[in-house]
N, C-alpha and C. Protein backbone atom coordinates (compact mmCIF):
# COMPACT_ATOMS: atom_id res chain seq x y z
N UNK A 1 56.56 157.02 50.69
CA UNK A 1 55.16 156.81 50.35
C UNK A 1 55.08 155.98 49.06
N UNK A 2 54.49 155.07 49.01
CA UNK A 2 54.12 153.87 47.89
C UNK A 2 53.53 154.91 46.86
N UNK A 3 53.47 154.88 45.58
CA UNK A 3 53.34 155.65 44.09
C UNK A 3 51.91 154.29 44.04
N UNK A 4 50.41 155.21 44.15
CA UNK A 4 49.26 154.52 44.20
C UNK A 4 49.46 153.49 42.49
N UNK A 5 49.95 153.73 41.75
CA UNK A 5 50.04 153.37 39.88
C UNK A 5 50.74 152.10 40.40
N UNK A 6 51.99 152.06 41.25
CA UNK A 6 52.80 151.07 41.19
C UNK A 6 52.20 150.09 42.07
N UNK A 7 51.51 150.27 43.08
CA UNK A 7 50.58 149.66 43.76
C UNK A 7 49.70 148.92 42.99
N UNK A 8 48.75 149.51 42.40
CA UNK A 8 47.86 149.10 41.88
C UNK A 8 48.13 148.16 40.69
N UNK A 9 49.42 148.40 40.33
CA UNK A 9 50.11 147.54 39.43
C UNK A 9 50.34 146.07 40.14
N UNK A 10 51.31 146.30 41.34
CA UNK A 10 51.75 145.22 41.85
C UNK A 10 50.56 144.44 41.86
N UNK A 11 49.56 144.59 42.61
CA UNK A 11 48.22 143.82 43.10
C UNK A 11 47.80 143.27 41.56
N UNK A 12 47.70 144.03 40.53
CA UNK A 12 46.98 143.39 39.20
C UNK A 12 48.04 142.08 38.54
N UNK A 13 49.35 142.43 38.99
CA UNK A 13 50.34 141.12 38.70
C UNK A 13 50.32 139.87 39.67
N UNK A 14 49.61 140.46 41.02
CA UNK A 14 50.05 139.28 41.70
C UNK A 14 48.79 138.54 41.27
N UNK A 15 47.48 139.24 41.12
CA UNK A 15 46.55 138.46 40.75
C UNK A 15 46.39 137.63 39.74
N UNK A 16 46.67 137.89 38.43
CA UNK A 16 46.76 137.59 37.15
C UNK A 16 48.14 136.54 37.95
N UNK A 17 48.81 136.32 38.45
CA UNK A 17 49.75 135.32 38.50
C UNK A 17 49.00 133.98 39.37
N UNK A 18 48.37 134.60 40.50
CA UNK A 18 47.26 134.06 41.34
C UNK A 18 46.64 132.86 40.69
N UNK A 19 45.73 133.50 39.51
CA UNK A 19 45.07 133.30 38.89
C UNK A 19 45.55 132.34 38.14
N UNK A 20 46.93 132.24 37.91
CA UNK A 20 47.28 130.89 36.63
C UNK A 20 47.56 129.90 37.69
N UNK A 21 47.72 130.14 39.11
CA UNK A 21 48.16 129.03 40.08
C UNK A 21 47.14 127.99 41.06
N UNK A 22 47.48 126.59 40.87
CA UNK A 22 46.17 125.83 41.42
C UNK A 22 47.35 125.83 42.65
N UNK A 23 46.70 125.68 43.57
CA UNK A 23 47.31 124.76 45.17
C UNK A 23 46.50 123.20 45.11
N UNK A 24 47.70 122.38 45.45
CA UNK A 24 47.33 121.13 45.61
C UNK A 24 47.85 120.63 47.08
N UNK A 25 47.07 119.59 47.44
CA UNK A 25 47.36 119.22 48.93
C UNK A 25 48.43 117.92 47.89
N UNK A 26 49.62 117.53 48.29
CA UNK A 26 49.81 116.27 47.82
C UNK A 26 49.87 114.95 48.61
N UNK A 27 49.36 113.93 48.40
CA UNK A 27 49.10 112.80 49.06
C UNK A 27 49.45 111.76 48.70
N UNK A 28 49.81 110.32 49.13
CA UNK A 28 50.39 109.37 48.76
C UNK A 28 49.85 107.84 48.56
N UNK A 29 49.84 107.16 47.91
CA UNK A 29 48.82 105.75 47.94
C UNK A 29 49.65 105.27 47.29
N UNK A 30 49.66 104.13 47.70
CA UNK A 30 50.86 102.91 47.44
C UNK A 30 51.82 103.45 46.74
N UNK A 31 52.60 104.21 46.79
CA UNK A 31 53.74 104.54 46.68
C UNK A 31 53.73 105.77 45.15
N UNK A 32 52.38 106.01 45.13
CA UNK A 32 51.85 107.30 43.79
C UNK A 32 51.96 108.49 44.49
N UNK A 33 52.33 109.87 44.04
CA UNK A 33 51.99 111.32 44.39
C UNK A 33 50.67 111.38 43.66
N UNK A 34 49.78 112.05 44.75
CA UNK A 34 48.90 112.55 43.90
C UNK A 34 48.56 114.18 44.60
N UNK A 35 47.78 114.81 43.83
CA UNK A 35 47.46 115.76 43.91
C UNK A 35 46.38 116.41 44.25
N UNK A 36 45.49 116.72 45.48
CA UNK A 36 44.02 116.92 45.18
C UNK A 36 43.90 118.82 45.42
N UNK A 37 43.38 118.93 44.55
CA UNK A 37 43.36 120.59 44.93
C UNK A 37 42.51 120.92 46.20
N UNK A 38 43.20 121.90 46.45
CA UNK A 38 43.35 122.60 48.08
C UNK A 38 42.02 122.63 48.25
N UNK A 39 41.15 123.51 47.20
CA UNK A 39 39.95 124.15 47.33
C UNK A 39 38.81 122.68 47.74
N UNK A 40 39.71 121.41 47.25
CA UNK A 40 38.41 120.92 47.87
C UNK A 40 38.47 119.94 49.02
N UNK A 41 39.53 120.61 49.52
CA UNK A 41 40.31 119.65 50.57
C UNK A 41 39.48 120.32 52.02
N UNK A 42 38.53 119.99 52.74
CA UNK A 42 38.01 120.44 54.20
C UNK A 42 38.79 120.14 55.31
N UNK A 43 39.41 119.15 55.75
CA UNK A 43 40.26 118.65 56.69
C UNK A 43 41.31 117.78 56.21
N UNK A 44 42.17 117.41 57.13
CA UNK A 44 43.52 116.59 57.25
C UNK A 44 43.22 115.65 58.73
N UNK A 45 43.45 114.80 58.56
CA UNK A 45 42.58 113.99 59.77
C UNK A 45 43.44 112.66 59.89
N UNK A 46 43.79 112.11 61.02
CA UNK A 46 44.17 110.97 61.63
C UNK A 46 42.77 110.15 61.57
N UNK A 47 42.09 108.72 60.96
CA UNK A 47 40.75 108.72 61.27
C UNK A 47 41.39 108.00 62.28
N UNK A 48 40.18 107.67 63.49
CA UNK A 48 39.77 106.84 64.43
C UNK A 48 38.89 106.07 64.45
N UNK A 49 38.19 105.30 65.17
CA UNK A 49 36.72 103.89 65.27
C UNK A 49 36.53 103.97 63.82
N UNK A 50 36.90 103.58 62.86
CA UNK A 50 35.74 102.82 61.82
C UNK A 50 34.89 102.09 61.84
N UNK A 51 33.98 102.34 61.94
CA UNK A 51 32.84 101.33 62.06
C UNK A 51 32.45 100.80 60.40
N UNK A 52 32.35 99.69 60.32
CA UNK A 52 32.18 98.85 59.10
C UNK A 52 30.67 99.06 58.76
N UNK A 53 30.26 98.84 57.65
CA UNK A 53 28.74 99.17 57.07
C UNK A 53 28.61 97.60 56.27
N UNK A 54 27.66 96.90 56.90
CA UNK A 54 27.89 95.72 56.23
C UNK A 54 26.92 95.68 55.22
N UNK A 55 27.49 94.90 53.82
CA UNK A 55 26.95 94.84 52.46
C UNK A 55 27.41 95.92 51.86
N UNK A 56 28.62 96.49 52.37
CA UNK A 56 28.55 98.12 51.18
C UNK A 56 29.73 97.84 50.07
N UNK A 57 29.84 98.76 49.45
CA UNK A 57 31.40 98.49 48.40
C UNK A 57 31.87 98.04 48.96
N UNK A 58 33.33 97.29 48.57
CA UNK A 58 34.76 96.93 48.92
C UNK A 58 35.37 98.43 49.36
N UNK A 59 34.98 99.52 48.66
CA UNK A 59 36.62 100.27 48.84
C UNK A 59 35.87 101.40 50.03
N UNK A 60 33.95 101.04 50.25
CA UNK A 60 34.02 101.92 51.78
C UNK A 60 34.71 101.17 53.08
N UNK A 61 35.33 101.68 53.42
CA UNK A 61 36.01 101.02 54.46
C UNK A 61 35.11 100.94 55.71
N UNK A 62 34.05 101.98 56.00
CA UNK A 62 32.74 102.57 56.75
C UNK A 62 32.63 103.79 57.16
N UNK A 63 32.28 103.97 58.21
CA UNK A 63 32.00 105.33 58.66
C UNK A 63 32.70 105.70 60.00
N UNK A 64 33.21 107.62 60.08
CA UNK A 64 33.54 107.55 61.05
C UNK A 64 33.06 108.72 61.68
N UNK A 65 33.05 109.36 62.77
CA UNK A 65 32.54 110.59 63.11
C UNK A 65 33.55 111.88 63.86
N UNK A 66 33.15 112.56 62.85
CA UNK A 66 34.53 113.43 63.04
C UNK A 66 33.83 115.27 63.00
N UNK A 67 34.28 115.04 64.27
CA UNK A 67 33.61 116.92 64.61
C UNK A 67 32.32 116.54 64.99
N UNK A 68 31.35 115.85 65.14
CA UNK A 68 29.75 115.36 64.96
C UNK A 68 29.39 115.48 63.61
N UNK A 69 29.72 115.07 62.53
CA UNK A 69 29.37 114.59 61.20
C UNK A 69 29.84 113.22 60.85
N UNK A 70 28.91 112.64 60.72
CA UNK A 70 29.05 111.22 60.14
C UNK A 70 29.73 111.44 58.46
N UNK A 71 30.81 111.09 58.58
CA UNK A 71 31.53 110.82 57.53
C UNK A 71 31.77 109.37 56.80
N UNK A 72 31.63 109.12 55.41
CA UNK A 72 32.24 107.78 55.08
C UNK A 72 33.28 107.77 54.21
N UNK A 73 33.96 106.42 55.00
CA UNK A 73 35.13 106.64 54.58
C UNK A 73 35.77 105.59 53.56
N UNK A 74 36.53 106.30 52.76
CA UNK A 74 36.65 105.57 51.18
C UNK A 74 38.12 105.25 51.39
N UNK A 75 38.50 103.65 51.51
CA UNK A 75 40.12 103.57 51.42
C UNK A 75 40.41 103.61 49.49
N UNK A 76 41.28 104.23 49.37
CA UNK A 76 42.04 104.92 48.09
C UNK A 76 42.72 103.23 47.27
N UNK A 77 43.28 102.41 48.55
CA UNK A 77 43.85 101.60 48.45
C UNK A 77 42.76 100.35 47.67
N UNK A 78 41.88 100.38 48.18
CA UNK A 78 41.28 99.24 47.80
C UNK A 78 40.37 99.69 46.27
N UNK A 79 39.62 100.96 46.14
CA UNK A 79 39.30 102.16 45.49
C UNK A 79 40.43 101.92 43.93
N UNK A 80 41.84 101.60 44.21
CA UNK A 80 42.51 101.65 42.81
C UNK A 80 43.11 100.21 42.92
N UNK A 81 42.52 99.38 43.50
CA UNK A 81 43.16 97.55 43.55
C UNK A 81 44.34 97.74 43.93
N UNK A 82 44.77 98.25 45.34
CA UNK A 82 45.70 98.07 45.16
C UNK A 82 46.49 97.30 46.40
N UNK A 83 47.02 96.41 46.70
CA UNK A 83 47.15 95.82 47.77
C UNK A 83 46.78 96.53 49.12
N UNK A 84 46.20 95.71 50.34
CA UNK A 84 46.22 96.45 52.01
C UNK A 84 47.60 97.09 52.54
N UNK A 85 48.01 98.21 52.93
CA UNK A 85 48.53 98.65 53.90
C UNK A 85 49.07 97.31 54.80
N UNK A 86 50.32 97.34 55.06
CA UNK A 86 51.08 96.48 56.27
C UNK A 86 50.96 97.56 57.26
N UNK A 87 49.65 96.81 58.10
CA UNK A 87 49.49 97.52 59.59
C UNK A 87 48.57 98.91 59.27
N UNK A 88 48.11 99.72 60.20
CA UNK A 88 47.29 100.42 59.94
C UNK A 88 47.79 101.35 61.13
N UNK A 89 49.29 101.47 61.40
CA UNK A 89 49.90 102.69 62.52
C UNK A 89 50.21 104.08 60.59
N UNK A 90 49.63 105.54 61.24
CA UNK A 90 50.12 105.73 60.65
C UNK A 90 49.41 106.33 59.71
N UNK A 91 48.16 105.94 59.34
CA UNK A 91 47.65 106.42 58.18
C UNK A 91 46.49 108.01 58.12
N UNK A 92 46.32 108.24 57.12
CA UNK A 92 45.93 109.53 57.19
C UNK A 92 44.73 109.38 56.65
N UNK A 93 43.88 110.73 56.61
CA UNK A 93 42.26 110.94 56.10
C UNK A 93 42.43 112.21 55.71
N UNK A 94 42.11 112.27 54.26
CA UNK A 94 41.44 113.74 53.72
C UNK A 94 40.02 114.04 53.42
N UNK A 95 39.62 114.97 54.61
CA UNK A 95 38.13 114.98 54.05
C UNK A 95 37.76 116.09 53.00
N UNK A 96 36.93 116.08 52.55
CA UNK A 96 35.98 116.67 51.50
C UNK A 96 34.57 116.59 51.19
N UNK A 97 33.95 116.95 50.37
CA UNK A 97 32.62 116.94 50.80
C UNK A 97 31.87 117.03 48.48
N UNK A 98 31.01 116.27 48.77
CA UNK A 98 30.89 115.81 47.67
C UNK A 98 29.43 115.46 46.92
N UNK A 99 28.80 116.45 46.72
CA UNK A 99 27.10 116.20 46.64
C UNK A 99 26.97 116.45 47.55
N UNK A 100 26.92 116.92 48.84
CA UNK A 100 26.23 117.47 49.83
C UNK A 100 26.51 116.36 50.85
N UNK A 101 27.85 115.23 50.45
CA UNK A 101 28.04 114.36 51.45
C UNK A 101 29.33 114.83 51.97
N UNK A 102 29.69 114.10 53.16
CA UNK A 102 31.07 113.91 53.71
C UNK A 102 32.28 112.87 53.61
N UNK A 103 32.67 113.06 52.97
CA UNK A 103 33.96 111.75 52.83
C UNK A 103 34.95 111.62 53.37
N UNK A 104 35.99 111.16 53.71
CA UNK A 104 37.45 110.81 54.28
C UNK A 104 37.79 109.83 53.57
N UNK A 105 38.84 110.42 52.47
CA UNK A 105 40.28 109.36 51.65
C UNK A 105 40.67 108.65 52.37
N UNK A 106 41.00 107.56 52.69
CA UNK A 106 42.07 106.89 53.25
C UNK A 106 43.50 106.78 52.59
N UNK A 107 44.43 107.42 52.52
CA UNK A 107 45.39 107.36 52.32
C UNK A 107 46.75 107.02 52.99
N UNK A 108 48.17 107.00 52.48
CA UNK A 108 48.81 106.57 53.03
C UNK A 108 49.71 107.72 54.09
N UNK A 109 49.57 108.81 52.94
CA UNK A 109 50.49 109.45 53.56
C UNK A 109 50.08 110.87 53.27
N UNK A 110 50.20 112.19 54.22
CA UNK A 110 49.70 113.55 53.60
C UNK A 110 51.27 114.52 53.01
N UNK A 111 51.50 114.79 52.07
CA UNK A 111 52.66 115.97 52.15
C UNK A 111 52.51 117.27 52.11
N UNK A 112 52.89 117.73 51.43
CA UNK A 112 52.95 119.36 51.53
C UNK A 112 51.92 120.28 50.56
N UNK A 113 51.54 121.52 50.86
CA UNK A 113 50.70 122.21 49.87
C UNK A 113 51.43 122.59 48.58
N UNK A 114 51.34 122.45 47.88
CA UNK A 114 52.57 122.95 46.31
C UNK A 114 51.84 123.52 45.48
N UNK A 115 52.28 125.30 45.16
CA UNK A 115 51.64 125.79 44.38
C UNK A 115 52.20 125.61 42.55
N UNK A 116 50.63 124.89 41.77
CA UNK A 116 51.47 124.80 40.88
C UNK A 116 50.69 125.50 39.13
N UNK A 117 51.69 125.85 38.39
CA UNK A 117 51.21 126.74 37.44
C UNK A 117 50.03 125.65 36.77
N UNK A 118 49.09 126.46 36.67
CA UNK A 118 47.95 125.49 35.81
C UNK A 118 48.33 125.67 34.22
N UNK A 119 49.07 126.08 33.69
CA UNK A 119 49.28 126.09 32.20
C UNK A 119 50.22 124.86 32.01
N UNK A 120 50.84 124.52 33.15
CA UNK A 120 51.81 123.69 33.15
C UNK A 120 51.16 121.77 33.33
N UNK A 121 50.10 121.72 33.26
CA UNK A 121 49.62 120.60 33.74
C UNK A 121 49.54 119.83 32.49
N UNK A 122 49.07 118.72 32.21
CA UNK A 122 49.33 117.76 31.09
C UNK A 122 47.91 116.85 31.21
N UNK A 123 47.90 116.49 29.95
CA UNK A 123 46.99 115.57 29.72
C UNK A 123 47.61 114.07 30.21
N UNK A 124 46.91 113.22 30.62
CA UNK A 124 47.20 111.79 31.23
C UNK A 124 47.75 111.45 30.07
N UNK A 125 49.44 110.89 30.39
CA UNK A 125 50.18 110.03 29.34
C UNK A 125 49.79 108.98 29.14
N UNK A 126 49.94 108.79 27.73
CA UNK A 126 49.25 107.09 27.72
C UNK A 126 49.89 106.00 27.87
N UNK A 127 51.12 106.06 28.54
CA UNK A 127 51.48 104.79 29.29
C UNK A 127 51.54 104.60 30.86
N UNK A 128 50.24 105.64 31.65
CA UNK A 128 49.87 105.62 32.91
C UNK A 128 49.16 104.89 33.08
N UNK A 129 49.22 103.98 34.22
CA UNK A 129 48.55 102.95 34.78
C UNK A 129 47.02 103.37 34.38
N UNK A 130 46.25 102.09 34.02
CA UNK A 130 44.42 101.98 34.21
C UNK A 130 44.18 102.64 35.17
N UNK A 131 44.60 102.31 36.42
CA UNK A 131 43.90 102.70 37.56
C UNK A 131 43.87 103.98 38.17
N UNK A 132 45.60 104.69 37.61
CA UNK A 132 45.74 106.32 38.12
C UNK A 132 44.62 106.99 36.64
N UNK A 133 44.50 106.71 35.86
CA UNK A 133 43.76 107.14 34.84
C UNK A 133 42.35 107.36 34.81
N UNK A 134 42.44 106.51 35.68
CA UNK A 134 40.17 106.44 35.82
C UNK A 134 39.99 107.27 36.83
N UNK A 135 40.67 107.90 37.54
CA UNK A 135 40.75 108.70 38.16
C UNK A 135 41.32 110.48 38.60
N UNK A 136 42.12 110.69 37.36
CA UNK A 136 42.45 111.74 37.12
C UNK A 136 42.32 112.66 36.14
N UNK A 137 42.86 114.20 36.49
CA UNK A 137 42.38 115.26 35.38
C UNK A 137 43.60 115.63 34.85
N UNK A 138 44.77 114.90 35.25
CA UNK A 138 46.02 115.30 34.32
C UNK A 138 47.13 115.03 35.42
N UNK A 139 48.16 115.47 34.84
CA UNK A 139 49.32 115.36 35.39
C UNK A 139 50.44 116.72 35.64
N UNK A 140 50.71 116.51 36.58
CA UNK A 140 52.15 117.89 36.71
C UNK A 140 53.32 116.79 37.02
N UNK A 141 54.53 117.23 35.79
CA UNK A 141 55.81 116.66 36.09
C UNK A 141 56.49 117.44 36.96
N UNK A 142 57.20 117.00 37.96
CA UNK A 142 57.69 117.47 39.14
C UNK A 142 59.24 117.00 39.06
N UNK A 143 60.50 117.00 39.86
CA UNK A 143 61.78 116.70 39.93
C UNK A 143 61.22 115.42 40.04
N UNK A 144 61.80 114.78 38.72
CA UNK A 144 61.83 113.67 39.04
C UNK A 144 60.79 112.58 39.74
N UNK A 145 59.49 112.93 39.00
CA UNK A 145 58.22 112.50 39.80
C UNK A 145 57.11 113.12 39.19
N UNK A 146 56.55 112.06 38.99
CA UNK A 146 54.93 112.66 38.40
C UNK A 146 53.98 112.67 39.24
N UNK A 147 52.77 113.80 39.51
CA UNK A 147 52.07 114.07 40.67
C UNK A 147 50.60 114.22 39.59
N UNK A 148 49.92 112.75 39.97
CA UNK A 148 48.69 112.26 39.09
C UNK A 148 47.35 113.73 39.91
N UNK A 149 46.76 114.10 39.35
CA UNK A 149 45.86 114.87 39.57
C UNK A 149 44.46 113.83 40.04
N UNK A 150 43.88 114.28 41.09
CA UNK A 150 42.21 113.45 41.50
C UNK A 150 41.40 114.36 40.80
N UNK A 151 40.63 113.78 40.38
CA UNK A 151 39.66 114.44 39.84
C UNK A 151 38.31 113.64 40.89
N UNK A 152 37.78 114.66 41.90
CA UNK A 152 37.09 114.07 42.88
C UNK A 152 35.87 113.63 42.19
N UNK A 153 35.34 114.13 41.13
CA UNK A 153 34.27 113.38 40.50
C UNK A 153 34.32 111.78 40.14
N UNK A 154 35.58 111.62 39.64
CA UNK A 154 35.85 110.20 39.14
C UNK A 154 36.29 109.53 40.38
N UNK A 155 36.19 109.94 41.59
CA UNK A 155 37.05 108.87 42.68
C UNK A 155 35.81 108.77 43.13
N UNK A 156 35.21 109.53 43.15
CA UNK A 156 33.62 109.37 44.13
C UNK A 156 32.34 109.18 43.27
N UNK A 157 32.12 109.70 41.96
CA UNK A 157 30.82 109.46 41.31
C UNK A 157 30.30 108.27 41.54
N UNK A 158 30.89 106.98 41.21
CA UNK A 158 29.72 105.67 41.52
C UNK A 158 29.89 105.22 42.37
N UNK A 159 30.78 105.67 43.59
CA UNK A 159 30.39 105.29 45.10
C UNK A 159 29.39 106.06 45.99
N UNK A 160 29.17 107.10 44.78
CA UNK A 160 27.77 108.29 45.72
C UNK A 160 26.81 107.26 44.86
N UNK A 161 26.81 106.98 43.81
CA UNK A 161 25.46 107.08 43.11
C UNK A 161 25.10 105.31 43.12
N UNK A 162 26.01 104.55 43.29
CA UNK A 162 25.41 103.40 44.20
C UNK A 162 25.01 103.45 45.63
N UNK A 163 25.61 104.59 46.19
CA UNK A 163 24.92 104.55 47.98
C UNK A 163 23.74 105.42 47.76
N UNK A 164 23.47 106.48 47.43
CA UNK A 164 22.20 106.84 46.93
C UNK A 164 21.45 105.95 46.31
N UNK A 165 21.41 104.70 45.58
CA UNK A 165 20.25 103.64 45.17
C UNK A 165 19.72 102.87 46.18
């Protein structure tokens, strides 16, 4: 029979450990790890039909419909200048949802969920690229690899608030 003290113990450690740990989906764009936390990750998606929106940003790529929600979809690639994709076999969509809209990342590549200590995260070094910078809330050093944090406000704020004008 489990000792209710040691129980109640275990559960208050796993939480309090819980608690210092973010989950990140990690994802890939031109050859960067990045990191978007789990919590605001809604789907993992192959997109299909893009339909183009003519006159809109460069980096909406357009819209696609996924489940019956019109989603738009933001390539990452064009979003941080960064050259087109050779070929378009292959690529992935993370959706999320953002002001009460629907989005899909275009990215290159999806990897694995990685739980990681939030005490452990870093402020953006200052010899990180402009472009991973305008876009992130920090950094986790990893083996040999730095995994840039999204900060979904800064990837999406003035692509909501120019399509809302």
């Amino acid at each position: 029979m489990t000792n209710p003290t040691t129980a109640s113990n275990d559960r208050a450690d796993h939480m309090s450990t819980a608690g210092d740990t973010i989950q990140y989906v990690t994802i890939v764009i031109g050859g960067q790890l990045f990191g978007l936390p789990i919590s605001k990750v809604h789907d993992v998606f192959v997109p299909e039909s893009i339909t183009r929106v003519p006159l809109s940003q460069t980096e909406i790529a357009g819209v696609l419909n996924l489940r019956g929600r019109i989603v738009t979809a933001i390539n990452m690639r064009r979003r941080l200048g960064l050259p087109p994709r050779e070929g378009e076999h292959g690529i992935m969509a993370v959706g999320i949802e953002f002001r009460g809209e629907s989005y899909g990342l275009i990215i290159d590549e999806v990897g694995e969920v990685l739980n990681l200590s939030s005490s452990q995260s870093e402020a953006n070094p200052s010899n990180l690229d402009r472009r991973w910078t305008e876009i992130s809330a920090g950094v986790h050093r990893l083996d040999g690899q730095l995994m840039v944090i999204l900060d979904v406000e800064r990837v999406l704020g003035n692509i909501a608030e120019q399509m809302a004008a």
